[in-house]
Protein backbone atom coordinates (compact mmCIF):
# COMPACT_ATOMS: atom_id res chain seq x y z
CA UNK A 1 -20.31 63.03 45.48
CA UNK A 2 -17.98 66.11 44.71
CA UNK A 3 -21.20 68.02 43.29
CA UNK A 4 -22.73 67.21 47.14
CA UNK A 5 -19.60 68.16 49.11
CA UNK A 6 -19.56 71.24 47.03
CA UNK A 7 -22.83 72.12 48.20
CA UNK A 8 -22.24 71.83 51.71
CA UNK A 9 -18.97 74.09 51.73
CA UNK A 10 -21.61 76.20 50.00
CA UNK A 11 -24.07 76.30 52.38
CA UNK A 12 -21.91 76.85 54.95
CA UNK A 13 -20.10 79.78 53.36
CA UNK A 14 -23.45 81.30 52.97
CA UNK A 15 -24.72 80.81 56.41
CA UNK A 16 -21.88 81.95 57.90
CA UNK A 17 -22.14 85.05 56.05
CA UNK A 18 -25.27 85.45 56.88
CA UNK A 19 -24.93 85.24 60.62
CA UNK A 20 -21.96 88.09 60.21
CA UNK A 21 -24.20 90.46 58.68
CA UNK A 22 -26.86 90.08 61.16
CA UNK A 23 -24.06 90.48 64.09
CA UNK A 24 -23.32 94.12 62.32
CA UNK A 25 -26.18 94.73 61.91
CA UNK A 26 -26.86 94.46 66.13
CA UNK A 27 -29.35 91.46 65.72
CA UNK A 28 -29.87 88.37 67.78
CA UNK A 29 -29.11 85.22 65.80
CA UNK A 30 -32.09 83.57 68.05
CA UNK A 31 -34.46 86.07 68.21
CA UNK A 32 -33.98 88.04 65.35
CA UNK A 33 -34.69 91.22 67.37
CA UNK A 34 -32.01 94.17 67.40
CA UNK A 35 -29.43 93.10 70.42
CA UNK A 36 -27.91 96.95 71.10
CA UNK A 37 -28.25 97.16 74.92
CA UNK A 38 -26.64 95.16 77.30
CA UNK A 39 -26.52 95.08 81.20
CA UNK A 40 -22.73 94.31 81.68
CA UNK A 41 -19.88 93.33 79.84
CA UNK A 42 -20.43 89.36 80.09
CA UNK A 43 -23.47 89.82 78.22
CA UNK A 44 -21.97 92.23 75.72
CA UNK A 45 -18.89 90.11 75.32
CA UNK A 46 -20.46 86.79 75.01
CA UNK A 47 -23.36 88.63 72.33
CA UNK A 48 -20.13 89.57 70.31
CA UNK A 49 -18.86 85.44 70.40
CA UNK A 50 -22.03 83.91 69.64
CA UNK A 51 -24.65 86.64 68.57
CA UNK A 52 -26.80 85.97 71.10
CA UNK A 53 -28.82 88.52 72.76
CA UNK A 54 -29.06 89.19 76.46
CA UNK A 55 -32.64 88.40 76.94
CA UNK A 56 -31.83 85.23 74.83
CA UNK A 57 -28.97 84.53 77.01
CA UNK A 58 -30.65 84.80 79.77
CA UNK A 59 -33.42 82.83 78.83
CA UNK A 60 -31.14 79.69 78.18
CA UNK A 61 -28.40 80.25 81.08
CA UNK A 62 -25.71 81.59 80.06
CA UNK A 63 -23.84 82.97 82.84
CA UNK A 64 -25.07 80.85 85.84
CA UNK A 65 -22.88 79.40 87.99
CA UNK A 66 -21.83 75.79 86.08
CA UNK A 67 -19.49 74.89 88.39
CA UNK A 68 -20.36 71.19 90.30
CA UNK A 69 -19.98 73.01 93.64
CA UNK A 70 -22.86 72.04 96.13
């Protein structure tokens, strides 16, 4: 069981290293295309949280209105 544990901390390790190189490297952890231009600074900011592109972004909703308002 230790052997199994040990690979998961592993794994992890690994794919979080992974996704940090592709965020300095400017590329969308979705896409995989180069994320370098951005519209405004929600898009920009929220690319440097979760390394998601703005066309990505956009194409899942980020940024509209969640609210339960009307």
């Amino acid at each position: 069981m230790k052997t199994m544990n040990k690979y998961k901390v592993t794994t992890n390790i690994n794919s979080f290293a992974l996704e940090h190189e592709r965020l300095q490297m400017s590329v969308c952890v979705l896409c995989r295309k180069v994320a370098n231009r951005f519209t405004d600074a929600f898009s920009r900011n929220e690319y440097d949280i979760t390394g998601i592109c703005e066309h990505c972004q956009n194409r899942i909703g980020y940024g509209e209105d969640m609210s339960d308002e009307g």
